[in-house]
N, C-alpha and C. Protein backbone atom coordinates (compact mmCIF):
# COMPACT_ATOMS: atom_id res chain seq x y z
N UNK A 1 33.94 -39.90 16.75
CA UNK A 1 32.52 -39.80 17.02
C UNK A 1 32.09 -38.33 17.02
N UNK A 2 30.86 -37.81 16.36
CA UNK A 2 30.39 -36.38 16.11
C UNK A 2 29.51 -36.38 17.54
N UNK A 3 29.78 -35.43 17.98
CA UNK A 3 28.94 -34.64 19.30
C UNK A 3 29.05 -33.43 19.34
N UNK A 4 27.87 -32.33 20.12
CA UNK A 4 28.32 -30.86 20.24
C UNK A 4 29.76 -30.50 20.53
N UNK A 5 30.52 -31.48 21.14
CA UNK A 5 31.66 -31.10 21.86
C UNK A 5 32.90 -30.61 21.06
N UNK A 6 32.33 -31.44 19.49
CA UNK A 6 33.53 -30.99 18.66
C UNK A 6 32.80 -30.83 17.42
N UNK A 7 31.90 -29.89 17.48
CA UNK A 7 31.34 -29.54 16.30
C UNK A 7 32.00 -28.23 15.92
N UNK A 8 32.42 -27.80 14.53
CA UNK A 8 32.64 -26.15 14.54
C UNK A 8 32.64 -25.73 12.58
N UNK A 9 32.23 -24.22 13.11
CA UNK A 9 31.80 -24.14 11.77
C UNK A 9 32.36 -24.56 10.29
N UNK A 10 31.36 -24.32 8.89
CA UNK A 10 31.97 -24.46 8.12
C UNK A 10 33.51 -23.85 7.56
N UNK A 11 34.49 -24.08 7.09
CA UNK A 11 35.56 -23.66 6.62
C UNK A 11 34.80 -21.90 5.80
N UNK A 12 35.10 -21.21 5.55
CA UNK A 12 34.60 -20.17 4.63
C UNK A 12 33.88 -19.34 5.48
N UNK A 13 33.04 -20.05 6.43
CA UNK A 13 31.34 -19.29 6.90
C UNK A 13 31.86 -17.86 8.06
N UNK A 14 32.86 -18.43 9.27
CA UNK A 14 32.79 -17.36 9.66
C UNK A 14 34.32 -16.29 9.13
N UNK A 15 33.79 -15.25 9.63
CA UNK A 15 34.74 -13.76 8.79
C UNK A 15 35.39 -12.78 10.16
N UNK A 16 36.08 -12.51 10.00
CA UNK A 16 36.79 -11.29 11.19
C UNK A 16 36.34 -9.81 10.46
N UNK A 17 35.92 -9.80 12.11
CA UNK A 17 34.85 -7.94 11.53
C UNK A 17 36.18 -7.36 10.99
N UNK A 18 36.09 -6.38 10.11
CA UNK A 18 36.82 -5.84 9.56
C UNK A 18 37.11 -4.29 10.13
N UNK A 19 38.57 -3.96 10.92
CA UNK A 19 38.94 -2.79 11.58
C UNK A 19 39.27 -1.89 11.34
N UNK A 20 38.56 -0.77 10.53
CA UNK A 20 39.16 0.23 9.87
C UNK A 20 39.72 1.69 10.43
N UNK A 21 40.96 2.57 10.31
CA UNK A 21 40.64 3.70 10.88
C UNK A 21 41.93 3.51 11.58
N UNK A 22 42.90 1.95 11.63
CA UNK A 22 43.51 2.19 12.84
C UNK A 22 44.93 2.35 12.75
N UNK A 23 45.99 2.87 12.03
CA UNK A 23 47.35 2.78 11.57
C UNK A 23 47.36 2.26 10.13
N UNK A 24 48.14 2.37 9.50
CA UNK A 24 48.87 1.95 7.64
C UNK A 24 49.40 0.78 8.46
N UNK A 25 49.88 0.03 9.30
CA UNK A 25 50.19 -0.84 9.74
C UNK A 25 49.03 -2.14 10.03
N UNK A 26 47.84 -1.70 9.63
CA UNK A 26 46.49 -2.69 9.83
C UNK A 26 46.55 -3.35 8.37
N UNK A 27 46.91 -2.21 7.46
CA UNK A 27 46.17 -2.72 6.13
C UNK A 27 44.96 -2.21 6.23
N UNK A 28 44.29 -1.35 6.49
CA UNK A 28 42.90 -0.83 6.58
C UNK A 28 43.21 0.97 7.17
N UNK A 29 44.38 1.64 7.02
CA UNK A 29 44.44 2.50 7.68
C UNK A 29 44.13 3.42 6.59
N UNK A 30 44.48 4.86 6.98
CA UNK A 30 44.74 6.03 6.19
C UNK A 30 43.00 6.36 5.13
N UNK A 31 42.92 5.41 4.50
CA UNK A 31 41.42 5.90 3.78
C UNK A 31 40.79 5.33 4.00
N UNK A 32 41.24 3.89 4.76
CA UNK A 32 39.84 2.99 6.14
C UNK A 32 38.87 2.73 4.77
N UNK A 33 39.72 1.93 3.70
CA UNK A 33 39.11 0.85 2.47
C UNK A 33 38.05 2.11 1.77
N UNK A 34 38.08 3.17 1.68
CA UNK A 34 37.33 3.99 1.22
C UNK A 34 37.66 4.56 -0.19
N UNK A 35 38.73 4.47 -0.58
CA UNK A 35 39.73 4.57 -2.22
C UNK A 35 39.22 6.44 -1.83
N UNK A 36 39.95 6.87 -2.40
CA UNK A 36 40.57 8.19 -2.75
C UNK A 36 39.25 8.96 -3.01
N UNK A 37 38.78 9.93 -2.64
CA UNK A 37 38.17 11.24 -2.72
C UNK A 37 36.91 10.78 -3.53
N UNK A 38 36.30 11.53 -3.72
CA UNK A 38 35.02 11.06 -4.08
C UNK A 38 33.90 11.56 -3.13
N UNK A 39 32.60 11.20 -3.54
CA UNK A 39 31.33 11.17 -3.07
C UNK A 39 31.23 10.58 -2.04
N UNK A 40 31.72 9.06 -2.32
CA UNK A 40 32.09 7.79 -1.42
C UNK A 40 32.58 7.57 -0.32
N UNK A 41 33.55 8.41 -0.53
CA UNK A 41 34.62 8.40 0.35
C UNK A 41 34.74 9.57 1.39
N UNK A 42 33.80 10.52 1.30
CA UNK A 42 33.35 11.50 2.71
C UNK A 42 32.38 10.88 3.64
N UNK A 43 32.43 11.83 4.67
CA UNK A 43 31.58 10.92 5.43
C UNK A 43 30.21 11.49 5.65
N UNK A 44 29.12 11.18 5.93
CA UNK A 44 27.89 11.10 5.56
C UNK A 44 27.45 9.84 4.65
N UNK A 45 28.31 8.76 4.68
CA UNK A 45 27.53 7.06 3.81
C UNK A 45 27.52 7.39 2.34
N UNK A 46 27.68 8.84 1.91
CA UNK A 46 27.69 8.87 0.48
C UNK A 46 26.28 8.61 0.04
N UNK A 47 24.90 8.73 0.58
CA UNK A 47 24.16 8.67 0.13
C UNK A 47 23.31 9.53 -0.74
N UNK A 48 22.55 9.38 -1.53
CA UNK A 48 21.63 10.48 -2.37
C UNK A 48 20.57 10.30 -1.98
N UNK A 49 19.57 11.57 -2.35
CA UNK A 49 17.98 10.98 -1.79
C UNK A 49 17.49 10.54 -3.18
N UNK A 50 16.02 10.20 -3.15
CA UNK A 50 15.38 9.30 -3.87
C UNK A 50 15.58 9.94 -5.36
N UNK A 51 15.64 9.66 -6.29
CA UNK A 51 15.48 10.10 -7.71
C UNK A 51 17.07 11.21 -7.90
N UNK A 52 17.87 11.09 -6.86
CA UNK A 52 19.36 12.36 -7.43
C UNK A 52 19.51 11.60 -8.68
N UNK A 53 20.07 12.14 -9.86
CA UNK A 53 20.53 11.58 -10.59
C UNK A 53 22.00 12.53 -11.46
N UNK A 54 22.40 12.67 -9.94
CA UNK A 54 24.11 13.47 -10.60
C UNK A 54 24.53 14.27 -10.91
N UNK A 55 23.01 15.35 -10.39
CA UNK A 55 22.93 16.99 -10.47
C UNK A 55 22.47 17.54 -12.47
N UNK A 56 21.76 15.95 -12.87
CA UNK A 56 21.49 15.81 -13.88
C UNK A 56 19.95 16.50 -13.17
N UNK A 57 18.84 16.79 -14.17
CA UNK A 57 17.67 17.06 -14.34
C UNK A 57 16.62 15.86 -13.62
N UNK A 58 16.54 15.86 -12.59
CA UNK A 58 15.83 14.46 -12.17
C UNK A 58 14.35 14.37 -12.99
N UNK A 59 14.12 13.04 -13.40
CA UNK A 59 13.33 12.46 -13.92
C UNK A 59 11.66 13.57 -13.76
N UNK A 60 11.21 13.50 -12.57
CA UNK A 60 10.27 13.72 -11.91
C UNK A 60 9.86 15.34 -12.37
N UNK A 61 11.41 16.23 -12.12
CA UNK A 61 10.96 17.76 -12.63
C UNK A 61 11.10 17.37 -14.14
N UNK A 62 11.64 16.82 -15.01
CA UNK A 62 11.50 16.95 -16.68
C UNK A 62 10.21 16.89 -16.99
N UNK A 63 9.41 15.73 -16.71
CA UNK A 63 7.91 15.64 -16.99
C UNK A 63 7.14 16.79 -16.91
N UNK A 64 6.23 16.71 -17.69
CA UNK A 64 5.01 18.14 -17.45
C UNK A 64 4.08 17.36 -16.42
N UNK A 65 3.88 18.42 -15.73
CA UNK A 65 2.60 18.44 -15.19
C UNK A 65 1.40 19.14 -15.22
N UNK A 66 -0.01 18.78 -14.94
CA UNK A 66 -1.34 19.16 -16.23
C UNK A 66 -1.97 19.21 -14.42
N UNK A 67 -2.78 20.10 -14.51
CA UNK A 67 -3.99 20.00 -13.59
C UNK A 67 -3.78 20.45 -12.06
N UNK A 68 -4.73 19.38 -11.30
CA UNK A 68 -4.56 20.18 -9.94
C UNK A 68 -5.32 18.42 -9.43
N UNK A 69 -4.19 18.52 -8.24
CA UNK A 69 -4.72 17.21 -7.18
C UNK A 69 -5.14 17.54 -5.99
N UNK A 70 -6.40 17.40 -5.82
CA UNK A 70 -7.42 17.32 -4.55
C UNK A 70 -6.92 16.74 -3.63
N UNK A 71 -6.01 16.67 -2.43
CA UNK A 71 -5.67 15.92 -1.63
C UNK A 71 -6.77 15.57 -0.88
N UNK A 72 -7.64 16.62 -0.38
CA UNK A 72 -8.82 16.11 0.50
C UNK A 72 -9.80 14.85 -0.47
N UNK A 73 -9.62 14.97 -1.42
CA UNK A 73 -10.35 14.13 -2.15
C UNK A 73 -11.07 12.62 -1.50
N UNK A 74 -11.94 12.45 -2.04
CA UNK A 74 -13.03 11.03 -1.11
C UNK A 74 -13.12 9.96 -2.11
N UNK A 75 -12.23 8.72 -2.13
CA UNK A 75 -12.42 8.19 -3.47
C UNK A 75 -13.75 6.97 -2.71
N UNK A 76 -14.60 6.74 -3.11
CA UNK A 76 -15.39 5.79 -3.32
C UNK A 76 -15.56 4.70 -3.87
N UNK A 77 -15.28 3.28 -2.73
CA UNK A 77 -15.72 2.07 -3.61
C UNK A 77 -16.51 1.93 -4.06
N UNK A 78 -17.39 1.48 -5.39
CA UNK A 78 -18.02 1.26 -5.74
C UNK A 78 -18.97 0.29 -6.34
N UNK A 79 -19.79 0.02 -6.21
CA UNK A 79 -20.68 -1.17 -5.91
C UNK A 79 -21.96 -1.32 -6.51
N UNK A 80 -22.00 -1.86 -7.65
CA UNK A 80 -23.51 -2.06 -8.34
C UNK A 80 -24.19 -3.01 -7.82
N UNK A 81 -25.39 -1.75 -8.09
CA UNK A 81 -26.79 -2.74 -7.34
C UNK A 81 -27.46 -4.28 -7.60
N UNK A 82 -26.86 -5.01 -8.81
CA UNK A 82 -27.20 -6.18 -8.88
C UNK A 82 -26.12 -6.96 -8.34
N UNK A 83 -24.76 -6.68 -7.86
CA UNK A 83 -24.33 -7.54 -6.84
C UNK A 83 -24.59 -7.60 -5.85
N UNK A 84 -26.15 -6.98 -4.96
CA UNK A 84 -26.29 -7.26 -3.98
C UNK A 84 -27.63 -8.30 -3.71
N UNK A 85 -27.75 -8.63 -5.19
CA UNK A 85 -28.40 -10.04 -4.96
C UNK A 85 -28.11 -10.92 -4.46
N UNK A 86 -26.78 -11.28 -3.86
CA UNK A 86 -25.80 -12.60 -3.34
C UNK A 86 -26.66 -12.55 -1.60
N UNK A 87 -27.46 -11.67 -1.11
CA UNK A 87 -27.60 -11.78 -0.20
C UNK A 87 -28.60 -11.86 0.31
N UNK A 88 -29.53 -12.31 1.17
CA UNK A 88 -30.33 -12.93 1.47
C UNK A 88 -31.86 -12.04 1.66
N UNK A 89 -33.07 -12.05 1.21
CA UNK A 89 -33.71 -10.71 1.79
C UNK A 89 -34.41 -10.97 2.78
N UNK A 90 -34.56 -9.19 2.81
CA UNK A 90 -34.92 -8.49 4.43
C UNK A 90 -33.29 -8.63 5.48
N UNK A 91 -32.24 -8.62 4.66
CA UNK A 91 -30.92 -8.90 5.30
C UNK A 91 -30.45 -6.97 5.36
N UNK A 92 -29.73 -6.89 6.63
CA UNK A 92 -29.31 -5.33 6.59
C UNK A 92 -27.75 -5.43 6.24
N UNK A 93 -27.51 -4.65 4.93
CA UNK A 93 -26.48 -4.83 4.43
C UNK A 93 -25.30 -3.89 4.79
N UNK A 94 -24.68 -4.39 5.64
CA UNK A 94 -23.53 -3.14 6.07
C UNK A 94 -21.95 -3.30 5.36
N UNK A 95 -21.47 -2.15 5.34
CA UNK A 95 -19.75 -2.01 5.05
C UNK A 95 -18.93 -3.41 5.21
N UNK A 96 -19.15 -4.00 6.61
CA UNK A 96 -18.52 -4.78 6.60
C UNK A 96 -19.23 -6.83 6.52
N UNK A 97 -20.79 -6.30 5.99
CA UNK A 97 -21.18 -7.45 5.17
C UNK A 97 -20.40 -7.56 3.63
N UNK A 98 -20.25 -6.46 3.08
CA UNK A 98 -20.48 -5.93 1.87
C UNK A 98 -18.70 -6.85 2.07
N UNK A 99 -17.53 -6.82 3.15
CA UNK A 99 -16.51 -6.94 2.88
C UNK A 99 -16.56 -8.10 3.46
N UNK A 100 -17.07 -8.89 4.06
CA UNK A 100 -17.14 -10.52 3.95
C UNK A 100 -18.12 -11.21 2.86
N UNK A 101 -18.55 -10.87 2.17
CA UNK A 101 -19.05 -11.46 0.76
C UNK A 101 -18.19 -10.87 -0.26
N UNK A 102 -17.00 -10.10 0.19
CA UNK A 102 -15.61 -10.25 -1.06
C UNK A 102 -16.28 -9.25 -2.26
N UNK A 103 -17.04 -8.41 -2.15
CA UNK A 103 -17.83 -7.52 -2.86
C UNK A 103 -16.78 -5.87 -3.12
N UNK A 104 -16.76 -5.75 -1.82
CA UNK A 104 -15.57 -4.62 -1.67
C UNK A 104 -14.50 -5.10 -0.96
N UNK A 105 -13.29 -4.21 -1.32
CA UNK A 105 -12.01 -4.76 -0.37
C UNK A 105 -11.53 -3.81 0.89
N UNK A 106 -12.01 -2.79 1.27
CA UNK A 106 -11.31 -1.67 2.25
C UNK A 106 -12.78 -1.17 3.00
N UNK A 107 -13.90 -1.54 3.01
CA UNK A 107 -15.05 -1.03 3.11
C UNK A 107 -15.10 0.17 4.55
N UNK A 108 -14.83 0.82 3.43
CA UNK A 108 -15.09 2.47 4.37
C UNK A 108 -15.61 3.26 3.96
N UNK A 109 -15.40 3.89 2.45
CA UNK A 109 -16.06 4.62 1.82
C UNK A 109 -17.05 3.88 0.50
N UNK A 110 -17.85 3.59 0.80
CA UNK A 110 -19.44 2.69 -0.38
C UNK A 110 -20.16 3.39 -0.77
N UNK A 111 -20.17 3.62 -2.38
CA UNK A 111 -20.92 4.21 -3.01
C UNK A 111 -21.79 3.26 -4.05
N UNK A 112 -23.27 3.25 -3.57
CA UNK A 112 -23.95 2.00 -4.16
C UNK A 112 -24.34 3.05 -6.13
N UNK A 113 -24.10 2.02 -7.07
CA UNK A 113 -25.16 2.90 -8.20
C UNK A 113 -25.89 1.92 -8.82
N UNK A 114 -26.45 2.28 -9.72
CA UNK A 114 -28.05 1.61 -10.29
C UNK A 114 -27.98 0.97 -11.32
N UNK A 115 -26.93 0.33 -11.61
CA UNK A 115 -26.50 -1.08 -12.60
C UNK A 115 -27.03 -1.93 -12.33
N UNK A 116 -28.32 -2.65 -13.31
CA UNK A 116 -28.79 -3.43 -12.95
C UNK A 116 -29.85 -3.52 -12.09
N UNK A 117 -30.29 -4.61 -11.57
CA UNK A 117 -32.20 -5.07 -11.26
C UNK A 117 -31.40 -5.61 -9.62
N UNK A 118 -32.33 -4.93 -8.65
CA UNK A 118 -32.51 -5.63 -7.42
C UNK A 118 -33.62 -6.39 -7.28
N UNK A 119 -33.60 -7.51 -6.64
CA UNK A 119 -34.33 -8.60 -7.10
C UNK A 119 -35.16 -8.92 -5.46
N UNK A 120 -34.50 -8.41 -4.53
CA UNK A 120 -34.58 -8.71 -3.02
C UNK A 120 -34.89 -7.35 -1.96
N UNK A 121 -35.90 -7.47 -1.13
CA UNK A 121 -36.20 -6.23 -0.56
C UNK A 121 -34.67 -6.32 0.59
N UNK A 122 -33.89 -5.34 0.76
CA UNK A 122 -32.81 -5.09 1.54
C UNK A 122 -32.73 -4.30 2.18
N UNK A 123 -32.12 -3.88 3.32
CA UNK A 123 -32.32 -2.71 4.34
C UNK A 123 -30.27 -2.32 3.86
N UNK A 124 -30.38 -1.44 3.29
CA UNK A 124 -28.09 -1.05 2.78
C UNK A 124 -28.35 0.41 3.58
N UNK A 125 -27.41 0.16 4.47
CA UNK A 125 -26.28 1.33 5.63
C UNK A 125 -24.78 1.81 4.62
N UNK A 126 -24.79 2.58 3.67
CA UNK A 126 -23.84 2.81 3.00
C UNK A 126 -22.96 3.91 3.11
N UNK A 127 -22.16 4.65 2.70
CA UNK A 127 -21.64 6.36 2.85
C UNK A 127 -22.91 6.92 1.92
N UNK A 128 -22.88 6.59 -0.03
CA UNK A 128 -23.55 7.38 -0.46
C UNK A 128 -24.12 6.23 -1.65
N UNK A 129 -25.42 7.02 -1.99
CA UNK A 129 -25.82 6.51 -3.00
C UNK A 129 -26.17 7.15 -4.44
N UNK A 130 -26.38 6.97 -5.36
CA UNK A 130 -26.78 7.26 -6.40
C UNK A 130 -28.15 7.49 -6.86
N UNK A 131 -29.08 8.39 -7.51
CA UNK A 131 -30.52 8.33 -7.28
C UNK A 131 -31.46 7.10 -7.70
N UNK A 132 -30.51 6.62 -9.13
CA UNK A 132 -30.92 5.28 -9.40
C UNK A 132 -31.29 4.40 -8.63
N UNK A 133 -30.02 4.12 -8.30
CA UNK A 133 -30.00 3.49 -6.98
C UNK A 133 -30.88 3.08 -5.86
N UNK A 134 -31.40 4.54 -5.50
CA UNK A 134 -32.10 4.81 -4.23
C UNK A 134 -33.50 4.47 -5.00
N UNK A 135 -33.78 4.69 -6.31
CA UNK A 135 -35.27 4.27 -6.82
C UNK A 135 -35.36 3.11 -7.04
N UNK A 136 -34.26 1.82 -7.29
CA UNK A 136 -34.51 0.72 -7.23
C UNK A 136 -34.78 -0.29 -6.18
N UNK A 137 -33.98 0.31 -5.24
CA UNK A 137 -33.81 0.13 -3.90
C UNK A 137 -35.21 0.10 -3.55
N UNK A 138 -35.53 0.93 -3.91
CA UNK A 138 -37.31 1.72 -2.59
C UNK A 138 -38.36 0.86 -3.34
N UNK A 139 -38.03 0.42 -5.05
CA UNK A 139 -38.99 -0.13 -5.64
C UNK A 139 -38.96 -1.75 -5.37
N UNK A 140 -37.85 -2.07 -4.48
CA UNK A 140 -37.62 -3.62 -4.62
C UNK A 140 -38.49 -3.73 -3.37
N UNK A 141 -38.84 -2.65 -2.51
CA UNK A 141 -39.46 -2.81 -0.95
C UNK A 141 -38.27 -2.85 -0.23
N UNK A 142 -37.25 -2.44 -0.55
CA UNK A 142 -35.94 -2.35 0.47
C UNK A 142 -36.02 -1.03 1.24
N UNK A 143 -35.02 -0.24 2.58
CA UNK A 143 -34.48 0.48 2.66
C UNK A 143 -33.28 1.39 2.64
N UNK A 144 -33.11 2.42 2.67
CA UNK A 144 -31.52 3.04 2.69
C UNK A 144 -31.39 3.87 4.12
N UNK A 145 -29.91 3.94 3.84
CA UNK A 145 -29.55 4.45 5.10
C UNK A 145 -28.21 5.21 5.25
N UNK A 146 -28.19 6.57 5.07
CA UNK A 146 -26.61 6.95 5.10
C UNK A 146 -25.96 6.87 6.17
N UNK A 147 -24.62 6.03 5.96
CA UNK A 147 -23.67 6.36 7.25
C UNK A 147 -22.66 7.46 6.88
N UNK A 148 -22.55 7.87 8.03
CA UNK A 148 -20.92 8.44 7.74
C UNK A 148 -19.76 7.96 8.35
């Protein structure tokens, strides 16, 4: 009869931690399963950092590099003005309307521009706008509003 009392694992499943380091009499002594000299076989795990490639030319310095990167840089989602017809007018359209109607995905930085016909007077709380923009906006009877 099967009960907890005499249940035990599969044949194969469990393993004996393996003891290295301790006498030539273990079978694990002297280079402690590490094979002979090498990279490998010092201690520090033998690891490389990202991209070593063997004191070869790593990938990353061969390439040219062109220009100059702005880290402070402000990238702006961006958002044309006829997708904000989906929303209802005289509605105040904020960052995080704009990201529950699936319009933008991170809504922090919104930059509205002037693609297209606004159809609905709207009150938009945005970072920045475009002048287009702001003339279609004002002509639909909507308002603007910078946030920061």
């Amino acid at each position: 009869m099967i009960g907890l009392h005499n249940l035990k694992p599969q044949d194969g499943s469990k393993h004996r931690k393996k003891i290295v380091g301790r006498g030539v009499g273990s079978g694990h002594g002297r280079t402690s399963t590490r094979g002979c000299k090498g990279q490998k076989s010092r201690s520090g795990d033998g690891s490389k950092k990202i991209g070593f490639e063997g004191g070869q030319m790593p990938l990353f310095r061969r390439i040219p590099k062109r220009g100059f990167n702005n880290q402070f840089r402000k990238e702006y989602e961006i958002v044309n003005i006829e997708s904000l017809n989906k929303f209802e007018s005289g509605v105040e359209v904020t960052p995080a309307s704009l990201k529950q109607a699936g319009i933008v995905k991170k809504a922090k930085l919104i930059k509205i521009l002037g693609i297209g016909e606004l159809k609905k007077p709207l009150t938009i709380k945005v970072t920045a706008f475009s002048k287009s923009a702001e003339e279609k906006i004002k002509a639909a009877g909507g308002k603007i509003e910078i946030v920061k």
